[in-house]
Structures are given as structure tokens and as C-alpha cells.
Protein backbone atom coordinates (compact mmCIF):
# COMPACT_ATOMS: atom_id res chain seq x y z
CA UNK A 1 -19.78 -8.89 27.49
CA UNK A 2 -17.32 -9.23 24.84
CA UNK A 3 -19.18 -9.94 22.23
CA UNK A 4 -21.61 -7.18 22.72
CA UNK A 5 -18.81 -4.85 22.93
CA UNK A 6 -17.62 -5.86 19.82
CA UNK A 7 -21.61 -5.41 17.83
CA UNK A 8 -20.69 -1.78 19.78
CA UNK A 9 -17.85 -1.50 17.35
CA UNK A 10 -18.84 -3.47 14.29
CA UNK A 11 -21.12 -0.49 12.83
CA UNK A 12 -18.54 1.45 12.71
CA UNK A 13 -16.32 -1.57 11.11
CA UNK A 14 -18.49 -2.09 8.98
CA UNK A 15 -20.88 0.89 7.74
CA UNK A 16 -23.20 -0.53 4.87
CA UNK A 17 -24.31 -3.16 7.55
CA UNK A 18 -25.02 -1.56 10.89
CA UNK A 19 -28.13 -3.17 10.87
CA UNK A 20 -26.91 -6.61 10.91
CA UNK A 21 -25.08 -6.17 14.12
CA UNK A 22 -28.25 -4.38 15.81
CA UNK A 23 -30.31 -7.79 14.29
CA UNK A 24 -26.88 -9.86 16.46
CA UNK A 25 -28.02 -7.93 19.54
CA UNK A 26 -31.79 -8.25 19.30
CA UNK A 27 -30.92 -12.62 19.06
CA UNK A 28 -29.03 -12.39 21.81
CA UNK A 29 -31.48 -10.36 24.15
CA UNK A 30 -34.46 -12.26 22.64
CA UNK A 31 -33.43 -15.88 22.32
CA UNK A 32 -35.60 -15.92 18.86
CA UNK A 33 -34.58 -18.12 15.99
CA UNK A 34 -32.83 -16.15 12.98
CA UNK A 35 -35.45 -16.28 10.75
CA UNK A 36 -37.60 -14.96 13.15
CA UNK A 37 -35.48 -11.54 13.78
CA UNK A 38 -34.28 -11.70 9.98
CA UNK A 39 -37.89 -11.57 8.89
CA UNK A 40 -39.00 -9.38 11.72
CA UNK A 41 -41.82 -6.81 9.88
CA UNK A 42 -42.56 -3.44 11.55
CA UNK A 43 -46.32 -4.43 12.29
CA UNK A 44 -45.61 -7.33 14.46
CA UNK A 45 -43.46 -4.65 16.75
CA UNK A 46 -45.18 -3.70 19.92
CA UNK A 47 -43.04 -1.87 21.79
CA UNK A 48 -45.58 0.01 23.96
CA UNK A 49 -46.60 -3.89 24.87
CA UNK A 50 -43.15 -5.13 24.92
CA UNK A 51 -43.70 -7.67 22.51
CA UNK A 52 -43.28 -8.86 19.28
CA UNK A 53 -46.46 -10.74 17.40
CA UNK A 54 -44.42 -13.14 15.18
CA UNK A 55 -47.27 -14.20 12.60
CA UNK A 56 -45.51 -17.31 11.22
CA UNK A 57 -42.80 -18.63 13.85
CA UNK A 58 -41.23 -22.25 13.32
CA UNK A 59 -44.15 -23.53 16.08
CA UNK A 60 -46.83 -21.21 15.23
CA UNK A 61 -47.97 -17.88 16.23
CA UNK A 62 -46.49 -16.48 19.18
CA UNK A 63 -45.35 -13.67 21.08
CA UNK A 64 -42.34 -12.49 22.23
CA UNK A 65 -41.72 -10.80 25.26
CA UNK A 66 -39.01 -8.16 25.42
CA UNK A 67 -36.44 -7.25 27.93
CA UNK A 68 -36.10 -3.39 28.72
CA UNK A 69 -32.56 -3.72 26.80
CA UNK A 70 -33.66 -4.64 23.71
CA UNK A 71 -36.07 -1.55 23.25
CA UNK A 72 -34.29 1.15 22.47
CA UNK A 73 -32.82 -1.09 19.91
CA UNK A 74 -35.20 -2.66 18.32
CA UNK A 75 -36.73 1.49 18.65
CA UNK A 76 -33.74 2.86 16.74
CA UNK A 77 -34.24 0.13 13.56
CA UNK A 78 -37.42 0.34 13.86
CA UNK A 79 -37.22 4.47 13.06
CA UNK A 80 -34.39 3.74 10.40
CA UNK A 81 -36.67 1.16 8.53
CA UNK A 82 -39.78 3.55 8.34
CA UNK A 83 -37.25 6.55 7.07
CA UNK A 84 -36.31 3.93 4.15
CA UNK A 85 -39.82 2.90 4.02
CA UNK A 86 -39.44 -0.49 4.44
CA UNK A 87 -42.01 -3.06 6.44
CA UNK A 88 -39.18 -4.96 7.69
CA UNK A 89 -37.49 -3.99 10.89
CA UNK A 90 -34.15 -5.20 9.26
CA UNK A 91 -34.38 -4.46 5.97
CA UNK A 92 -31.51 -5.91 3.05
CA UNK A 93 -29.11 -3.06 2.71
CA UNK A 94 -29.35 -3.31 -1.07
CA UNK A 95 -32.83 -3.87 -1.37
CA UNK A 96 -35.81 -2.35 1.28
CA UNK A 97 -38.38 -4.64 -0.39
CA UNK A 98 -36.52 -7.37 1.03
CA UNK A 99 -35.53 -8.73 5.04
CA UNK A 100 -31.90 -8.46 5.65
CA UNK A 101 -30.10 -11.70 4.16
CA UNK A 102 -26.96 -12.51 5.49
CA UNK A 103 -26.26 -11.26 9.22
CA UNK A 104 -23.58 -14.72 9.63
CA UNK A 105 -20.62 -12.11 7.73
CA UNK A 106 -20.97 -9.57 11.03
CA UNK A 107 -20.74 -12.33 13.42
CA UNK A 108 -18.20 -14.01 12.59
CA UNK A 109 -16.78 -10.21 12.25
CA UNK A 110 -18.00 -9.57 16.00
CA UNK A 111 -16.61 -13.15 17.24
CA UNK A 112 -13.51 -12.06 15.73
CA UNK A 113 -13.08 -9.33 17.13
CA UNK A 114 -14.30 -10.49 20.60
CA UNK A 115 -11.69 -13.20 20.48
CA UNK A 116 -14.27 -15.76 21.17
CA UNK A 117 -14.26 -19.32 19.39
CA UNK A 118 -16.17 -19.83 16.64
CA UNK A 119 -19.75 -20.67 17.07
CA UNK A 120 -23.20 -20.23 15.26
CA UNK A 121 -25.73 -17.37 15.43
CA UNK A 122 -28.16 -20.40 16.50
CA UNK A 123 -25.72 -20.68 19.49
CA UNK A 124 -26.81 -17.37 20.96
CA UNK A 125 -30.60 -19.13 21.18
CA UNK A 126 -29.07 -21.84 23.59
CA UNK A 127 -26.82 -19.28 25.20
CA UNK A 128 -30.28 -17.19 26.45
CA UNK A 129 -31.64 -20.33 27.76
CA UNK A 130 -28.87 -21.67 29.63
CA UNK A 131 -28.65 -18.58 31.07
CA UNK A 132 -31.72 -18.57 31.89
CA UNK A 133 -31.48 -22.16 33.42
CA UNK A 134 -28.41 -21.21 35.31
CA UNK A 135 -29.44 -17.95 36.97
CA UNK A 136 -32.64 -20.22 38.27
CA UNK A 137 -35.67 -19.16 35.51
CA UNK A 138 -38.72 -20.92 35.75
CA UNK A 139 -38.16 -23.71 32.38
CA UNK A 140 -41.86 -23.07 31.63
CA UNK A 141 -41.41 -19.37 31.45
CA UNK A 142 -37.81 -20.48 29.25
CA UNK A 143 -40.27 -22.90 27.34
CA UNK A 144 -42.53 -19.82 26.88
CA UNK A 145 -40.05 -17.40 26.08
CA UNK A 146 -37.67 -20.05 23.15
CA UNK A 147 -41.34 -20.65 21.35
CA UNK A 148 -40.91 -24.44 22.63
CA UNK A 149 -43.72 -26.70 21.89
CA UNK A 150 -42.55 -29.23 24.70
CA UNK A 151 -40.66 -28.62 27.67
CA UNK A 152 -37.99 -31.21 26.66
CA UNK A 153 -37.33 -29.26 24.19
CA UNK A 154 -36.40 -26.02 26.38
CA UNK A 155 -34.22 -28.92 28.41
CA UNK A 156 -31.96 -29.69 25.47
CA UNK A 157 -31.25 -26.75 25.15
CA UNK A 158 -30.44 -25.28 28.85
CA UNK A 159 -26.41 -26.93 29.63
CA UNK A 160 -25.78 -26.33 33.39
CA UNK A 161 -22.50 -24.77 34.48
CA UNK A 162 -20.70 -26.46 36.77
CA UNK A 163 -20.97 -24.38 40.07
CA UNK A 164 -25.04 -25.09 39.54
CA UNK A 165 -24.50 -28.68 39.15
CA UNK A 166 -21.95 -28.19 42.47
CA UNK A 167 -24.40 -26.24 44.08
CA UNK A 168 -27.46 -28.56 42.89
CA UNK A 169 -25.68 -31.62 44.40
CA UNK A 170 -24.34 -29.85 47.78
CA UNK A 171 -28.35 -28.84 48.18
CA UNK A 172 -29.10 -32.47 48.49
CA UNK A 173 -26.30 -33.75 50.53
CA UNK A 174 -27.13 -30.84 52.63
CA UNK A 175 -31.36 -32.32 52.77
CA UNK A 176 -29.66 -36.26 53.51
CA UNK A 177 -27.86 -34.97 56.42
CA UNK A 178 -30.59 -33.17 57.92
């Protein structure tokens, strides 16, 4: 929550790079790789599907499917790259031709600013699937939705909290004494 309050305030922080904090939110809500948001291109934007058609992910071809929060988000950049006439969805802010390049500035701005420790913009992927892992998600739908090739993959990536790992082994004393 912190966090996203502070990509609330870092367009206004920072007003030559709005973008890069709406490209923050998108990872977060998405649990896509950088590249994949950084590189995002208008075309593989389906919003009436919910999706995104990433053409050339890190495993592949793929899609993406998208929460209702990230819509109106990735609706609003999508508008603002079209009115530059750009065919990314995050286009450089010196350059339309060109994918936004460095979004690492606005989140270290945002961590900052959140008070949070310091952590990587890859962090956010295995934020979305622990929490995904700890709120009880299906791993093959987690699998599905990281763009995993192999489950164990997904697995390395979910950490437990502890009051699932307490709950996990209370469950089973609860089945011995039965």
C-alpha cells in the first residue's frame, strides 16, 4: 500500500517521467518481467480481452491476463502513447521511437519515499507470486500467469509467510488427531 501510494505521488515528483511510475504499477499488478512492460507495444494491448499478447517474452509467446486494476492504467498510457504517436505503450520520454529506458531512477524514488528497504524492480515479480501463494492461488494458474516454463520455477519464487506455514502445519496436526 505504501509503495503504490508513493507511484500516486511520484508523477507529480517527478513530471518528465510520469510514465515510468505508471510502467512501476503495471509490474506490480501484472507480475511481468521488466523487459516485458518496458517493451510493451500498443498492438499486443487487448484491453477489451484483458490481455496482453507479448510476441517475444523470455519463454516464448504468451499472454497475459489482466486484473480489473491495471486497466484503466494501462488505458490512460495507452491514450498518451497514441497522442505522441508512438507504438510503445511506454514510450522514452526523450525519444517516441524508442521503449522507455530506465524506470529503476522512479523506484528507487517511490521506495524512498515509501520508506521501504531497498529492493529490485524484479522483486515486485516475486512479490505477485508470493502473494499469490499466500492468499491460496492455484501454482498452475501462478505458473500460468509469471510465464513459467516449469512449475518449480513458479515455486522458487512463491516464499510463504509465516502464519501460512503456522496455519499449513496446525492443518495437519489437526488431520493426525482426528
Amino acid at each position: 500500500k505504501a509503495l503504490f501510494a508513493s507511484l500516486d505521488r511520484g508523477p507529480k515528483h517527478s513530471k518528465g517521467h510520469a510514465r515510468s511510475f505508471y510502467a512501476i504499477r503495471v509490474l506490480a499488478l501484472t507480475g511481468c518481467r521488466c523487459s516485458e512492460i518496458k517493451d510493451l507495444l500498443i498492438s499486443d494491448v487487448a484491453l477489451n480481452e484483458k490481455r496482453l499478447h507479448l510476441h517475444d517474452s523470455k519463454t516464448g509467446a504468451r499472454d497475459v491476463m489482466l486484473c480489473d486494476a491495471v486497466i484503466p492504467i494501462l488505458k490512460k498510457a495507452v491514450t498518451e502513447a497514441k497522442v505522441l504517436g508512438s507504438k510503445y505503450v511506454f514510450p522514452s520520454p526523450t525519444n517516441k521511437h524508442k521503449s522507455i529506458n530506465d524506470i529503476h531512477r522512479a523506484f528507487q524514488w517511490a521506495l524512498s519515499d515509501a520508506k521501504l528497504p531497498h529492493m529490485r524492480i524484479h522483486d515486485l515479480r516475486h512479490s505477485y507470486i508470493t502473494l499469490g501463494a499466500n492468499t491460496g492461488q492455484n501454482m498452475m494458474a501462478m505458473r500460468d500467469a509469471a510465464g513459467h516454463s516449469r512449475l518449480s520455477t513458479t515455486e522458487g519464487y512463491s516464499h510463504l509467510s509465516d502464519s501460512e506455514t503456522f496455519t499449513a502445519v496446525n492443518n495437519i496436526a489437526a488431520k493426525i488427531f482426528e
